[in-house]
C-alpha atoms as a PDB file:
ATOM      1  CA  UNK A   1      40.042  29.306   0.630  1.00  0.00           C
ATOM      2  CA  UNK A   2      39.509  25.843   1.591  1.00  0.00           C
ATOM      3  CA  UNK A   3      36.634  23.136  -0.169  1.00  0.00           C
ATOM      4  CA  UNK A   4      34.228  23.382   2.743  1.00  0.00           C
ATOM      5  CA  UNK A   5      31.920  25.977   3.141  1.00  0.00           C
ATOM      6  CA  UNK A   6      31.268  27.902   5.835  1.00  0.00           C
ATOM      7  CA  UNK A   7      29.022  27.371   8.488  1.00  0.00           C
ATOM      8  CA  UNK A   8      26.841  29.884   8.690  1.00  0.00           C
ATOM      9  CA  UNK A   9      26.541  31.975   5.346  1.00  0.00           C
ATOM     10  CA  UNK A  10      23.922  35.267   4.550  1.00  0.00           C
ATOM     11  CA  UNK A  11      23.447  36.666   1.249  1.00  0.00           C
ATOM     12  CA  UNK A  12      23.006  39.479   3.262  1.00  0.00           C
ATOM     13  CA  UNK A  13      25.621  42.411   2.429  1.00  0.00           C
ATOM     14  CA  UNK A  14      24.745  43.915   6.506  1.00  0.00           C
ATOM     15  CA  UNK A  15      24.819  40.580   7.998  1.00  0.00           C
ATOM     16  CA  UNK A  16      28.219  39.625   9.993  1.00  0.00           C
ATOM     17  CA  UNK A  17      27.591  36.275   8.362  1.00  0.00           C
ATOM     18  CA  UNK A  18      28.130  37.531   4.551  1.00  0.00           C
ATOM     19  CA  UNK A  19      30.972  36.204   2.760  1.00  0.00           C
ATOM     20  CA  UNK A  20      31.681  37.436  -0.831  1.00  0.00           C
ATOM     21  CA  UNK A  21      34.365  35.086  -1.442  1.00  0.00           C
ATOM     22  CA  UNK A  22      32.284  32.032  -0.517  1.00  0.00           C
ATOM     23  CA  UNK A  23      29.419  33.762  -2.357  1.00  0.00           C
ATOM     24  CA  UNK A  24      31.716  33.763  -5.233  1.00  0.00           C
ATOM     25  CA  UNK A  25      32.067  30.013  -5.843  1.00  0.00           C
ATOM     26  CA  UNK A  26      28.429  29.377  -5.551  1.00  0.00           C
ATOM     27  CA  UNK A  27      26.976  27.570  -2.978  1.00  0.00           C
ATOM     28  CA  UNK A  28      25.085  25.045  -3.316  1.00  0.00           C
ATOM     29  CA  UNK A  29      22.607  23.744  -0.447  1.00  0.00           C
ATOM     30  CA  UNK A  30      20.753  20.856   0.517  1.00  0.00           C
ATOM     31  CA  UNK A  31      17.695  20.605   3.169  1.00  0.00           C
ATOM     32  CA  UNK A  32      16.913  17.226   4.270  1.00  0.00           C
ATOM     33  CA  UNK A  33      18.544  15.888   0.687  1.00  0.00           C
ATOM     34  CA  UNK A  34      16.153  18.113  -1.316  1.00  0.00           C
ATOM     35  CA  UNK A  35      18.485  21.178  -3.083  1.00  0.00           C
ATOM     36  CA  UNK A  36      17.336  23.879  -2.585  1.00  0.00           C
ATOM     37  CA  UNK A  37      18.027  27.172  -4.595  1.00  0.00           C
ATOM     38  CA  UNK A  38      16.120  29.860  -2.519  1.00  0.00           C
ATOM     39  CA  UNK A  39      18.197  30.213   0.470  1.00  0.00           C
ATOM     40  CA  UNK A  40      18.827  33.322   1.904  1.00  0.00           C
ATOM     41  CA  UNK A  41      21.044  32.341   4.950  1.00  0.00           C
ATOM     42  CA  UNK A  42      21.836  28.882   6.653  1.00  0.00           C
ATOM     43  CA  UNK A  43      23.767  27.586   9.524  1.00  0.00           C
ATOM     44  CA  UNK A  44      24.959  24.071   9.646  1.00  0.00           C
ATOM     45  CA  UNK A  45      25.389  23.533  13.488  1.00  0.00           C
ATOM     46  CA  UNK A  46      21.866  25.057  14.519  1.00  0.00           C
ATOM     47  CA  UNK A  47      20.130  23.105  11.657  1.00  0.00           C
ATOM     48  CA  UNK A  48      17.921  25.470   9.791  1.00  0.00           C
ATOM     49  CA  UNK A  49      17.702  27.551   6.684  1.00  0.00           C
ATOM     50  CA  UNK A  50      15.912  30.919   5.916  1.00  0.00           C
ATOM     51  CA  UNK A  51      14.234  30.783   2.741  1.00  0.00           C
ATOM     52  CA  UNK A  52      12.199  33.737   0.733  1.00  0.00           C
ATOM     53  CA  UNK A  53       8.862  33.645   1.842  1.00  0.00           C
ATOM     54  CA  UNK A  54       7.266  34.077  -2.159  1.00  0.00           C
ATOM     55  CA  UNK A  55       7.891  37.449  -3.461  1.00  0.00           C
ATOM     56  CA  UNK A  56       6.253  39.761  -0.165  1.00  0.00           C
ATOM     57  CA  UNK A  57       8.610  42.314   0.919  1.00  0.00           C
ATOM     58  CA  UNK A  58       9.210  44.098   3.981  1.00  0.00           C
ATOM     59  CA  UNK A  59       8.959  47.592   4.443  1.00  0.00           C
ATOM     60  CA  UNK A  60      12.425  47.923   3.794  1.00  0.00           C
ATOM     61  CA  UNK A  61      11.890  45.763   0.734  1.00  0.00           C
ATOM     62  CA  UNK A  62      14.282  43.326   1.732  1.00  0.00           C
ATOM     63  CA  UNK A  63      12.351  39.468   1.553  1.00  0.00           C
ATOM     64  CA  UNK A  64      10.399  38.170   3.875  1.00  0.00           C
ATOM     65  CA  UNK A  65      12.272  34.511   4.977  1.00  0.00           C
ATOM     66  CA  UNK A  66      10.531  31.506   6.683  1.00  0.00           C
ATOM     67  CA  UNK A  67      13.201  29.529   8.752  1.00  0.00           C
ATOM     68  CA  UNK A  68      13.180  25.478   7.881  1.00  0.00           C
ATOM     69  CA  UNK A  69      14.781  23.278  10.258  1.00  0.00           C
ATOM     70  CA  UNK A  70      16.311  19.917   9.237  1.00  0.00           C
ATOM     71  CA  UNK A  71      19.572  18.331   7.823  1.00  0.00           C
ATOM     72  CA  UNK A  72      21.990  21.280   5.950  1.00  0.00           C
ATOM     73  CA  UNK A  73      24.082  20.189   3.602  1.00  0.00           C
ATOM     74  CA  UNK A  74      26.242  23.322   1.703  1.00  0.00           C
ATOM     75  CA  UNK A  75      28.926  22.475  -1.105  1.00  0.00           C
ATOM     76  CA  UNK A  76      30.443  24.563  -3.602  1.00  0.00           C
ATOM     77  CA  UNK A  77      28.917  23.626  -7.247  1.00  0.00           C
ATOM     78  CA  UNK A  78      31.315  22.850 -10.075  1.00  0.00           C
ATOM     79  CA  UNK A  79      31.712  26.004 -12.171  1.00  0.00           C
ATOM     80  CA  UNK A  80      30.385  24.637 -15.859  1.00  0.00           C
ATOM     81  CA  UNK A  81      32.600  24.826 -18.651  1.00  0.00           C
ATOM     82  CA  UNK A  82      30.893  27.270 -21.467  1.00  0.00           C
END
């Protein structure tokens, strides 16, 4: 796998957009230079991110997302030595 990350991602297991391997190495995203940790899907090109909307549920009790528009920046984070 190369060092970029994809450019559209989902945590989603149904989504055509999920990628365990990428998953994997932990991805790490930025929105507008902020990091942000609550991303459920993002997509570089278009410009937006879906983020949990609190802790409501649908009732499928998968999260409710909010989509946030801006700059996205994904890396991979370096794995910590423990």
């Amino acid at each position: 796998m190369n060092e970029t990350p994809p450019d559209r991602l989902s945590c989603d297991p149904r989504s055509p957009h999920h990628n365990t391997n990428a998953l994997a190495r932990d991805v790490g995203i930025r929105l507008n230079g902020i990091e942000t940790i609550n991303v459920e899907e993002y997509c570089v090109s278009e410009g937006w991110v879906r983020v949990a909307a609190g802790k409501a549920k649908d009732r499928r009790g998968n999260p409710l997302t909010i989509k946030l528009k801006g700059t996205v920046e994904p890396n991979f984070r370096a794995k910590s030595e423990g």
